[in-house]
N, C-alpha and C. Protein backbone atom coordinates (compact mmCIF):
# COMPACT_ATOMS: atom_id res chain seq x y z
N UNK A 1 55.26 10.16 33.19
CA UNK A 1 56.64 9.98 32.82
C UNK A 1 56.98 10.79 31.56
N UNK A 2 55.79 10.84 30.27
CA UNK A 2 55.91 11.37 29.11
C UNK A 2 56.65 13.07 29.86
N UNK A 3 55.17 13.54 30.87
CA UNK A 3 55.70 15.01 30.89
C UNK A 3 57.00 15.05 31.92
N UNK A 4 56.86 14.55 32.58
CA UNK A 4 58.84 14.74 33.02
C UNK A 4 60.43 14.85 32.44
N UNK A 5 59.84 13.90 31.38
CA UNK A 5 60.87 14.05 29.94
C UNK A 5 60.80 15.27 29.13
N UNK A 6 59.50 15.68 28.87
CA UNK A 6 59.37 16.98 28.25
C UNK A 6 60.18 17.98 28.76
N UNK A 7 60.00 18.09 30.42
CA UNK A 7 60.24 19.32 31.12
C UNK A 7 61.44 18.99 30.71
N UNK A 8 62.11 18.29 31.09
CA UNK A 8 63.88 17.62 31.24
C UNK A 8 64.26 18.20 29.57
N UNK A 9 63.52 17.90 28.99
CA UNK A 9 64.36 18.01 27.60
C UNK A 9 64.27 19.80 27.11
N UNK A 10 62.86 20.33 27.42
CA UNK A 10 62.67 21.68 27.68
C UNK A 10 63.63 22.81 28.15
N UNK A 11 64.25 21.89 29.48
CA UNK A 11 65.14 22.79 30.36
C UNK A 11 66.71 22.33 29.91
N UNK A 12 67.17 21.13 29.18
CA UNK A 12 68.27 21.13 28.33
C UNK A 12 68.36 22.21 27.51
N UNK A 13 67.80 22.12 26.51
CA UNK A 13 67.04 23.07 25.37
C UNK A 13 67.23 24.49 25.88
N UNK A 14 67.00 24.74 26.87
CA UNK A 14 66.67 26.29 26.69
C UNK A 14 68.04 26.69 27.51
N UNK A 15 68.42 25.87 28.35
CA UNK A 15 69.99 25.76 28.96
C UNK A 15 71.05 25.76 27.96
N UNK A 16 70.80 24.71 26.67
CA UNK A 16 71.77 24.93 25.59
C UNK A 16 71.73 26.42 25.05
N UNK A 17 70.70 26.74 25.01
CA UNK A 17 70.62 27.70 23.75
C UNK A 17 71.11 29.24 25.14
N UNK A 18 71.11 29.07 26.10
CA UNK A 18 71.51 30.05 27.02
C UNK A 18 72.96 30.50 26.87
N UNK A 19 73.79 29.32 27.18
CA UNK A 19 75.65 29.14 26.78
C UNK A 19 75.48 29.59 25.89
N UNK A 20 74.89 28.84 24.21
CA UNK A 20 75.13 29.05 22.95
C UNK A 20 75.07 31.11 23.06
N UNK A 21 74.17 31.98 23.48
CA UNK A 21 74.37 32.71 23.02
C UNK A 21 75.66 33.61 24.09
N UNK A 22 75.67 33.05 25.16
CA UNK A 22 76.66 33.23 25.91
C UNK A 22 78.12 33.43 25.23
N UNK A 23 78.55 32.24 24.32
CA UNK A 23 79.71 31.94 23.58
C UNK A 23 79.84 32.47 21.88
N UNK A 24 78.84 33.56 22.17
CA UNK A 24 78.70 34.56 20.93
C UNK A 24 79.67 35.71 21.18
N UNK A 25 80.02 36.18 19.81
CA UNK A 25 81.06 37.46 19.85
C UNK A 25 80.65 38.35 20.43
N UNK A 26 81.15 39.22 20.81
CA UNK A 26 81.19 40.43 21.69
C UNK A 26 81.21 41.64 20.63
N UNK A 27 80.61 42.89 21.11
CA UNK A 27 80.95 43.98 19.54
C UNK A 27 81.87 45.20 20.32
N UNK A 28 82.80 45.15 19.83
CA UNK A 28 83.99 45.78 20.36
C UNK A 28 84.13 47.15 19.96
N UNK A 29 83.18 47.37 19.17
CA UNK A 29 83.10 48.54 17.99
C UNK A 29 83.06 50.10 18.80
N UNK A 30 83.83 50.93 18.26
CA UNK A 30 83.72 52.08 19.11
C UNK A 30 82.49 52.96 18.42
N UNK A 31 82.36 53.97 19.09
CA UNK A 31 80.66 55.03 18.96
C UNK A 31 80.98 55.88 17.03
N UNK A 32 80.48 55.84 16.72
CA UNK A 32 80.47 56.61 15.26
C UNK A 32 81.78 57.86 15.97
N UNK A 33 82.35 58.34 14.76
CA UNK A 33 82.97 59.27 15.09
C UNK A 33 83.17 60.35 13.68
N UNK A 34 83.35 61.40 13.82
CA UNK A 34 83.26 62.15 12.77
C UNK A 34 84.76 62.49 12.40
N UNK A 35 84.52 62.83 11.27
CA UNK A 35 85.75 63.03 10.40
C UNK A 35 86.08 64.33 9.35
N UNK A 36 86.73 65.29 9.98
CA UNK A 36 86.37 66.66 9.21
C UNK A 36 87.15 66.95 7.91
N UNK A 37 86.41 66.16 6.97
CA UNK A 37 86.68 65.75 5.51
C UNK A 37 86.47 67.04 5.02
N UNK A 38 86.32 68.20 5.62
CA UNK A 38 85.56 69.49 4.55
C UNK A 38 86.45 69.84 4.10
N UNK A 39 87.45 69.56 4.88
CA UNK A 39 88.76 70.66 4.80
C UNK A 39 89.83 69.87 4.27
N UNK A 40 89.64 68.68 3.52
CA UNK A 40 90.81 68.04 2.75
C UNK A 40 90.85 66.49 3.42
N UNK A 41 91.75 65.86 4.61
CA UNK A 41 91.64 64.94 4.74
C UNK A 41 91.59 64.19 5.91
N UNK A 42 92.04 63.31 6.65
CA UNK A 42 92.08 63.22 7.80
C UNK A 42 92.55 61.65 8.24
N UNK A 43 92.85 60.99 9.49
CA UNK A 43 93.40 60.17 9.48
C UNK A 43 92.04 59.57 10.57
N UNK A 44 91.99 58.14 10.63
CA UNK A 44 91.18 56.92 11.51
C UNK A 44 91.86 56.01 11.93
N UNK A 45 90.82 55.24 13.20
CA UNK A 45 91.48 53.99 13.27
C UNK A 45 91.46 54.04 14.86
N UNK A 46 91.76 52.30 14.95
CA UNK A 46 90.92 51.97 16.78
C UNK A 46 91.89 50.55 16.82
N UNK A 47 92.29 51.01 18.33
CA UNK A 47 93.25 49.83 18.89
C UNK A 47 92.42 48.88 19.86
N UNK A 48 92.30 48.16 19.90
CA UNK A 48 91.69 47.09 20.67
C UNK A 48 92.48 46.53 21.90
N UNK A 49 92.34 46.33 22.73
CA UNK A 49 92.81 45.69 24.04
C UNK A 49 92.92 44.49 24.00
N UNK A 50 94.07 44.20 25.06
CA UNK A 50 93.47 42.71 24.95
C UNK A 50 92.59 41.78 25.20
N UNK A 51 92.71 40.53 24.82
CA UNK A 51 91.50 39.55 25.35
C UNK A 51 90.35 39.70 24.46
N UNK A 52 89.63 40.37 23.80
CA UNK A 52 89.25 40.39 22.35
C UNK A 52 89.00 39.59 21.45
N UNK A 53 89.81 38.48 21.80
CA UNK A 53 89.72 37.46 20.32
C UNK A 53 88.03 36.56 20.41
N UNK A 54 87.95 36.99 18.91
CA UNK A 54 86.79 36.36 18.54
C UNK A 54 85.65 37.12 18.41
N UNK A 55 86.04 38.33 18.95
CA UNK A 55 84.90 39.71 18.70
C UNK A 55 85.43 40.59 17.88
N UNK A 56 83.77 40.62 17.36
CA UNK A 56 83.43 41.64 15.80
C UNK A 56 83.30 43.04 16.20
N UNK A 57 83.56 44.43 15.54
CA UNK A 57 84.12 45.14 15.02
C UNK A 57 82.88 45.90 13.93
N UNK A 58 82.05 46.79 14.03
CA UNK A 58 81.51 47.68 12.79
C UNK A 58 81.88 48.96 12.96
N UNK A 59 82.61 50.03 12.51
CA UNK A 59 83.34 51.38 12.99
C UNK A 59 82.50 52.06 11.92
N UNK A 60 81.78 53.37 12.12
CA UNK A 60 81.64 54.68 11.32
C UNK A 60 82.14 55.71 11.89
N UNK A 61 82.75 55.90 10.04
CA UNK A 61 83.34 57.68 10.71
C UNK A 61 82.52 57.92 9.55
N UNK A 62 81.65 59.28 10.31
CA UNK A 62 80.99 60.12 9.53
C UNK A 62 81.55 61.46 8.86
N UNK A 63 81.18 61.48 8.05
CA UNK A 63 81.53 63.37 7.36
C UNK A 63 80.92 63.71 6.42
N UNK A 64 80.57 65.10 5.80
CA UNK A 64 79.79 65.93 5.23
C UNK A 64 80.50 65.98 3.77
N UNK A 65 79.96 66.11 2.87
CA UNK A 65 80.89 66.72 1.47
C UNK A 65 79.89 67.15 0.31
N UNK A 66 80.27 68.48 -0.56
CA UNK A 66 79.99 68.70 -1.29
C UNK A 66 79.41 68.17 -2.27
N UNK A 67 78.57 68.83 -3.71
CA UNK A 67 78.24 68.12 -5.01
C UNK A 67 79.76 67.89 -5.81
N UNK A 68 79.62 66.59 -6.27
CA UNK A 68 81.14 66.93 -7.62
C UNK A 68 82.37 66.44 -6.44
N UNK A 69 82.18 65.98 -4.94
CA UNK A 69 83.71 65.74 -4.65
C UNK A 69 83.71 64.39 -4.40
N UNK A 70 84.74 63.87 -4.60
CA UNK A 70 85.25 62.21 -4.71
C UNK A 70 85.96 61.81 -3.32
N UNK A 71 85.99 60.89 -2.87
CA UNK A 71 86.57 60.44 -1.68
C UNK A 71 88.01 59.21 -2.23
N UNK A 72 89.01 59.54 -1.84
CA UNK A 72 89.87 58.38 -1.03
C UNK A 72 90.29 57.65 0.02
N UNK A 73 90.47 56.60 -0.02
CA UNK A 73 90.13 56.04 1.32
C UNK A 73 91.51 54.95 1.63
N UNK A 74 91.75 54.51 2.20
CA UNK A 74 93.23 53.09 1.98
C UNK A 74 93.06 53.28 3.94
N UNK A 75 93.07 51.48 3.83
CA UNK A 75 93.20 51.20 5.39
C UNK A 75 94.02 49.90 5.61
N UNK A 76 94.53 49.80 7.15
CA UNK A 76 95.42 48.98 7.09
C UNK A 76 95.96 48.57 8.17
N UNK A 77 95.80 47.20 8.07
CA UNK A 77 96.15 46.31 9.54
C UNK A 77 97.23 45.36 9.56
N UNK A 78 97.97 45.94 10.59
CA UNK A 78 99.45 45.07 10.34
C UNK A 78 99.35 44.12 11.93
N UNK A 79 99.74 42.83 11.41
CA UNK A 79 100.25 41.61 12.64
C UNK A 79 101.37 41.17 12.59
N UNK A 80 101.57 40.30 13.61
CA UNK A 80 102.78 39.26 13.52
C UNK A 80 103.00 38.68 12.30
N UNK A 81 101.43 37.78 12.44
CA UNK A 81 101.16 36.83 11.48
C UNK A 81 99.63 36.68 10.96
N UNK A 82 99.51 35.99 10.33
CA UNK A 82 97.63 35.98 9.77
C UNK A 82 96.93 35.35 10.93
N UNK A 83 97.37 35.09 11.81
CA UNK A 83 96.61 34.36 12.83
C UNK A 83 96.12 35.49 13.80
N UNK A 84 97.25 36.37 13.83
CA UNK A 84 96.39 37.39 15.04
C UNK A 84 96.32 38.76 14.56
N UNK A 85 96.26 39.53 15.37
CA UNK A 85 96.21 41.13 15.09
C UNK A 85 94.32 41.13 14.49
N UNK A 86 93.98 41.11 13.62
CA UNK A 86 92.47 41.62 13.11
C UNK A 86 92.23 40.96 11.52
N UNK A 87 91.22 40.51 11.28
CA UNK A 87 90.58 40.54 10.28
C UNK A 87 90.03 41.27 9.47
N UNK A 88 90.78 42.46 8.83
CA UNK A 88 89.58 43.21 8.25
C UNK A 88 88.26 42.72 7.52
N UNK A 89 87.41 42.38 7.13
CA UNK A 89 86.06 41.98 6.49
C UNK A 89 85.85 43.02 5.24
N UNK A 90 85.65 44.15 5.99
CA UNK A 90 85.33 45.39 4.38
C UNK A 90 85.55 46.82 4.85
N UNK A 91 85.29 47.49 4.02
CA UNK A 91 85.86 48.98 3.95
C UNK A 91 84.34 48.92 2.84
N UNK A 92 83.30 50.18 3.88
CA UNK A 92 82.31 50.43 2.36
C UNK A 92 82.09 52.08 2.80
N UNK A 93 81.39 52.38 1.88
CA UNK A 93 80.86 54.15 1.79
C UNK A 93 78.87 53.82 1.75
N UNK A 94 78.88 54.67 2.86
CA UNK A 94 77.17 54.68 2.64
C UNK A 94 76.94 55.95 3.08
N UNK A 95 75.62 56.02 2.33
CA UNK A 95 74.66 57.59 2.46
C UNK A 95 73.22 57.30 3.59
N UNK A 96 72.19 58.34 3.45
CA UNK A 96 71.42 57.83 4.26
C UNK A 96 70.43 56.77 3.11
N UNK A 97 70.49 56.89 1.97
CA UNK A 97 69.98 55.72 1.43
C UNK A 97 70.47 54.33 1.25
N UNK A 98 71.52 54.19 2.17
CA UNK A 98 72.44 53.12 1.93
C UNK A 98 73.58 53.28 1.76
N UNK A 99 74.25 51.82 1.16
CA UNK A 99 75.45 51.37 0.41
C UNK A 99 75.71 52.09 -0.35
N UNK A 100 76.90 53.41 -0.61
CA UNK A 100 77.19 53.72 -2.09
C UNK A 100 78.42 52.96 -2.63
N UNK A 101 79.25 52.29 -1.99
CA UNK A 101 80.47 51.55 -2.63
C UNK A 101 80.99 50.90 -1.84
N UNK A 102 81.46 49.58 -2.39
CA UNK A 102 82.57 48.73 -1.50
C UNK A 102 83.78 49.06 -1.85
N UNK A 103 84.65 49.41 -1.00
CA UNK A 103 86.17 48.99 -1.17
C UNK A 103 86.59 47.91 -1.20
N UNK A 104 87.89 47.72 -1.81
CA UNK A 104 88.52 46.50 -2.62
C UNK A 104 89.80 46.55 -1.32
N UNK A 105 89.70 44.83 -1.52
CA UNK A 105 90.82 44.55 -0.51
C UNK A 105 92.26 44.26 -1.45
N UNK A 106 93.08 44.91 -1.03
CA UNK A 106 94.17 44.68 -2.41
C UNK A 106 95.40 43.99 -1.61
N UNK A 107 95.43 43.48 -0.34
CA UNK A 107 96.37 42.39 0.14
C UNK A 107 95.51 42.12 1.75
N UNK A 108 96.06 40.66 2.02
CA UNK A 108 95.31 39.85 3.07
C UNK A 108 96.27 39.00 3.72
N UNK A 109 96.40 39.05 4.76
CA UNK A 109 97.24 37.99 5.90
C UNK A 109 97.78 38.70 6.86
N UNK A 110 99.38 38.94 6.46
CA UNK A 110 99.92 39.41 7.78
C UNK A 110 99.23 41.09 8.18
N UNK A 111 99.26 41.43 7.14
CA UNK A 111 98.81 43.03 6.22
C UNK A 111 97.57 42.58 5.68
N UNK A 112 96.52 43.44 5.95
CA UNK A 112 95.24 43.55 5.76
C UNK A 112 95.38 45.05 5.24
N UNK A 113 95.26 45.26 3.58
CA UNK A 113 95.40 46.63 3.27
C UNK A 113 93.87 46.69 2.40
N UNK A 114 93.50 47.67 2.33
CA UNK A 114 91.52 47.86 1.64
C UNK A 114 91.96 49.24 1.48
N UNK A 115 91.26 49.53 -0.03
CA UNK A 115 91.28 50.71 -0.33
C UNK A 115 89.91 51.00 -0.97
N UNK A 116 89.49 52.69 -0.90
CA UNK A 116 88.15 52.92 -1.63
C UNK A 116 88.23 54.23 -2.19
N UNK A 117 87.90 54.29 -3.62
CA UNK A 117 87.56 55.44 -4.38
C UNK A 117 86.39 55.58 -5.07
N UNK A 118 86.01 56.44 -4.96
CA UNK A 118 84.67 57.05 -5.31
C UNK A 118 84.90 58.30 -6.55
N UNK A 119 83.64 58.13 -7.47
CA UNK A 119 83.59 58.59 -8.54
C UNK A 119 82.79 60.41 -7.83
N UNK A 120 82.17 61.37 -8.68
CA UNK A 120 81.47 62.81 -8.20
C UNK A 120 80.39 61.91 -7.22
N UNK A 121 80.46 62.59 -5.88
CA UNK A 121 79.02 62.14 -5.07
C UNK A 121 78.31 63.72 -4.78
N UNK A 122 77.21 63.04 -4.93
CA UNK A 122 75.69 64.13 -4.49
C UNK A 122 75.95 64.63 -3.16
N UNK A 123 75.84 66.14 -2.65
CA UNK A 123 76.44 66.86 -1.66
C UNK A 123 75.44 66.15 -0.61
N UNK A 124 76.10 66.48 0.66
CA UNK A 124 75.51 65.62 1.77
C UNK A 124 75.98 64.80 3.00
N UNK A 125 75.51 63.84 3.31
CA UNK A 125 76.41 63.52 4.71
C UNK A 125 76.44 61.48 4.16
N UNK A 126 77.71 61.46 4.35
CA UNK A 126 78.14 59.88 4.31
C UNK A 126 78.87 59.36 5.45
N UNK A 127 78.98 58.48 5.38
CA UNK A 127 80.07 57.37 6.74
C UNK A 127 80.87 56.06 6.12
N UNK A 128 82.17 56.20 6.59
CA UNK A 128 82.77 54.78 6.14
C UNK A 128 82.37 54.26 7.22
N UNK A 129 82.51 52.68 7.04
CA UNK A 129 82.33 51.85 7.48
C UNK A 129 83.32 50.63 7.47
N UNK A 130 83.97 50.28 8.26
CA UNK A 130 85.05 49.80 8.61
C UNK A 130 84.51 48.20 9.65
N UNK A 131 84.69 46.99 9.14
CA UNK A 131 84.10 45.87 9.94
C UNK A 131 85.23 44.94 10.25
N UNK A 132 85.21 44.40 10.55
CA UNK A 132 86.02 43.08 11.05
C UNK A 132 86.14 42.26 12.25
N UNK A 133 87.02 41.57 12.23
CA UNK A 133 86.66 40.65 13.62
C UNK A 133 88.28 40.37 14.26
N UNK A 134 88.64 40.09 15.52
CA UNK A 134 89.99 40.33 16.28
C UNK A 134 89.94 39.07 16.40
N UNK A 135 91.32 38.62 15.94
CA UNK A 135 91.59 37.28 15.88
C UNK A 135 92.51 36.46 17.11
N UNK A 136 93.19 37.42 17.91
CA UNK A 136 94.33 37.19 18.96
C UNK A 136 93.56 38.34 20.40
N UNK A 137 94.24 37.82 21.51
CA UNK A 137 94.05 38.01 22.54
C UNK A 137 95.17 39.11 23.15
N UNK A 138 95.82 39.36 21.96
CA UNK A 138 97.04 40.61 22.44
C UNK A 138 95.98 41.75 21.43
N UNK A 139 97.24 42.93 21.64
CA UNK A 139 96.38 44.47 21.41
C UNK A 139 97.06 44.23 19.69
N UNK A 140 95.52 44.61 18.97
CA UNK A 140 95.25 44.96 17.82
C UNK A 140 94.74 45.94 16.93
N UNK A 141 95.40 46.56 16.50
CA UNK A 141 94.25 48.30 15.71
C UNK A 141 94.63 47.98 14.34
N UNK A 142 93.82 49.02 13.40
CA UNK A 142 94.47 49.34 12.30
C UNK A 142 93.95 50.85 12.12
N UNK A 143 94.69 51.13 11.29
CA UNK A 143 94.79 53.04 11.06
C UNK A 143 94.47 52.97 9.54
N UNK A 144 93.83 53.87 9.20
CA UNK A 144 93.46 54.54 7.76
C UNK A 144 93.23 56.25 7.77
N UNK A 145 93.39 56.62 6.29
CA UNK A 145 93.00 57.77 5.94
C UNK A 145 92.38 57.93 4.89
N UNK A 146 91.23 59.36 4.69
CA UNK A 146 90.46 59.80 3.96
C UNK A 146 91.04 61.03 3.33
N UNK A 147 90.62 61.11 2.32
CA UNK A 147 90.64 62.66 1.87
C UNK A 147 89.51 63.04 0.92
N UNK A 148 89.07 63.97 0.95
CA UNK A 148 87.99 64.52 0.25
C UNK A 148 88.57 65.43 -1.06
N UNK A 149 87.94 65.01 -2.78
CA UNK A 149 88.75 66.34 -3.28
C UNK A 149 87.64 67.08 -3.64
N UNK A 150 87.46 68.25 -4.04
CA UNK A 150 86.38 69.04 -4.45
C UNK A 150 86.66 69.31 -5.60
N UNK A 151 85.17 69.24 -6.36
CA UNK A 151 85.08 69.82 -8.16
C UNK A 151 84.74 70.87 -8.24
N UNK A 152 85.58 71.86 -8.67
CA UNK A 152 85.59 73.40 -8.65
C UNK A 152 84.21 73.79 -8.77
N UNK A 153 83.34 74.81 -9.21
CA UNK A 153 82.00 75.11 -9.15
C UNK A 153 82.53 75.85 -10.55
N UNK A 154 81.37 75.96 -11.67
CA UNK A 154 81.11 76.68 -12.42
C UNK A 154 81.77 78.09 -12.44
N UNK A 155 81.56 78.86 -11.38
CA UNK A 155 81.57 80.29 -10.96
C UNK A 155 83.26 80.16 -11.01
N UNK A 156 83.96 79.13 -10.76
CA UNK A 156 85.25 79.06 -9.98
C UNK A 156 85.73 79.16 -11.73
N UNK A 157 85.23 78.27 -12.34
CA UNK A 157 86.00 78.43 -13.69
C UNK A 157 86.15 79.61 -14.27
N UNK A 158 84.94 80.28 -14.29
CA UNK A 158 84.43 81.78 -14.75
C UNK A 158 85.69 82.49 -14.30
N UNK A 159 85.84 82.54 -12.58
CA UNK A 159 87.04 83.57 -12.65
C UNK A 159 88.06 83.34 -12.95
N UNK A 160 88.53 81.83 -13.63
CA UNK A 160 89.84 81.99 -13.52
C UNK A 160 90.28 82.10 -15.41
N UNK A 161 89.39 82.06 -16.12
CA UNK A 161 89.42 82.55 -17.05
C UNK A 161 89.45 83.98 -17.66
N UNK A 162 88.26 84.82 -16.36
CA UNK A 162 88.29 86.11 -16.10
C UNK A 162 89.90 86.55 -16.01
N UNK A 163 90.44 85.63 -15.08
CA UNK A 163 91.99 86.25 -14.61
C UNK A 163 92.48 85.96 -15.44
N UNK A 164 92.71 84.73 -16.30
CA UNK A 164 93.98 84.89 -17.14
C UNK A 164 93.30 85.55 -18.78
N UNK A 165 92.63 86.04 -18.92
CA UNK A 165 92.21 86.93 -20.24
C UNK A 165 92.97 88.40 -19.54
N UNK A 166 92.51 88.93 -18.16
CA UNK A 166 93.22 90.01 -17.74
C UNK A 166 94.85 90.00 -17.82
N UNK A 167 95.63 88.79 -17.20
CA UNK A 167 96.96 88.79 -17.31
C UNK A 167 97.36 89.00 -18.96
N UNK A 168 96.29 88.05 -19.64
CA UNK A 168 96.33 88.52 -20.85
C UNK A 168 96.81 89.64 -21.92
N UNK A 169 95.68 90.98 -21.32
CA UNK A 169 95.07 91.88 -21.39
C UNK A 169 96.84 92.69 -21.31
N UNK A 170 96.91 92.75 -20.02
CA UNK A 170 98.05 93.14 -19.56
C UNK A 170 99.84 93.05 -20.08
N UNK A 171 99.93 91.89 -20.36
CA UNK A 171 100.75 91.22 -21.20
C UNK A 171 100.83 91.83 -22.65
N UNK A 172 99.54 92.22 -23.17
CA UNK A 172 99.90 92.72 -24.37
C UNK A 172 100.07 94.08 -24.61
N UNK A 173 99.36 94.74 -23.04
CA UNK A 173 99.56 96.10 -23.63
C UNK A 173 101.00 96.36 -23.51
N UNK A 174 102.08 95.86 -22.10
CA UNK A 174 103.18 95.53 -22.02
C UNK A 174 103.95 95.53 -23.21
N UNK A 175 103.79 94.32 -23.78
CA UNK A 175 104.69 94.66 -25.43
C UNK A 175 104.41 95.55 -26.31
N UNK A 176 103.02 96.03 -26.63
CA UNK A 176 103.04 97.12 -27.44
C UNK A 176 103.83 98.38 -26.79
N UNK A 177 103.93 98.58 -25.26
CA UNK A 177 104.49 99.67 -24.89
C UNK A 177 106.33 99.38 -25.04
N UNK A 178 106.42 98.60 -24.77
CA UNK A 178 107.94 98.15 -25.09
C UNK A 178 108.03 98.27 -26.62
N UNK A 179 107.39 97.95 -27.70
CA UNK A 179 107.49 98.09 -29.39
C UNK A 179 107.64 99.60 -29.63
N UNK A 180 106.52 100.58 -28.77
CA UNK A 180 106.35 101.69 -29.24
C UNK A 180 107.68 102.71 -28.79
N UNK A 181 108.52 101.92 -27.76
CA UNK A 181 109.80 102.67 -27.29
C UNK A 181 110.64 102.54 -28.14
């Protein structure tokens, strides 16, 4: 009798925990996508279908950038109401060693707005990372943009000092030739 109860309670047990993962979120998340930050800036962002609600959301857009350039970032999810449309969770920046920064969420409810700035990063390849979870069963996205700025190079300063000592240069022989008329 002991082992008949076992089995019985065994096959509850493993029946519960079957549903349980059954009635787990779904990942709705679309494939990495790249983002051609080289060239200044660019726009993101993923609409969801319906029926959705209750599934999570991890998005990378990847892109490449220089030594010395800084990233901006601002994203943003608009609903009815706080009940549906999307949850944003976070907005972060990572390298292949990780996490380099979280973005700050600077309003929450109907409008889910997150923004991220970054100080000089080490040249190389990064990905935002965009998470959240869909709260309604109608169609939900949110859209953001990046821009990349670049820190001139050494060499870049050189010429432009080169150039304006020449306009310089020029400029003065100009007035002496105008004085000497």
């Amino acid at each position: 009798m002991k082992t008949a109860k076992r089995i019985v309670s065994a096959v509850v047990i493993a029946g519960a925990a079957m549903v349980a993962n059954g009635a787990m979120a779904a990942d709705v998340s679309n494939p990495d996508t790249a983002l051609p930050l080289a060239v200044g800036g660019d726009y993101f962002g993923h609409t969801f279908a319906n029926n959705n609600a209750g599934n999570s959301f991890a998005e990378r857009y990847t892109f490449n950038v220089g030594a010395g350039s800084s990233i901006y970032a601002d994203l943003f999810s608009n609903a009815k109401d706080a009940n549906s449309g999307l949850d944003i969770l976070g907005l972060a920046l990572f390298n292949a060693d990780g996490l380099v920064l979280k973005g700050s969420q600077t309003s929450t409810g109907k409008t889910d707005v997150w923004e991220l700035t970054s100080g000089p990063l080490a040249a190389g390849h990064y990905f935002l990372l965009v998470s959240g979870t869909v709260l309604s069963n109608s169609v939900a996205s949110y859209t953001g943009s990046a821009a990349v700025t670049a820190v001139p190079e050494p060499a870049t300063y050189g010429m432009l000092l080169g150039g304006l000592g020449l306009v310089g240069a020029l400029a003065r022989r100009k007035q002496k030739a105008s004085d000497a008329a």
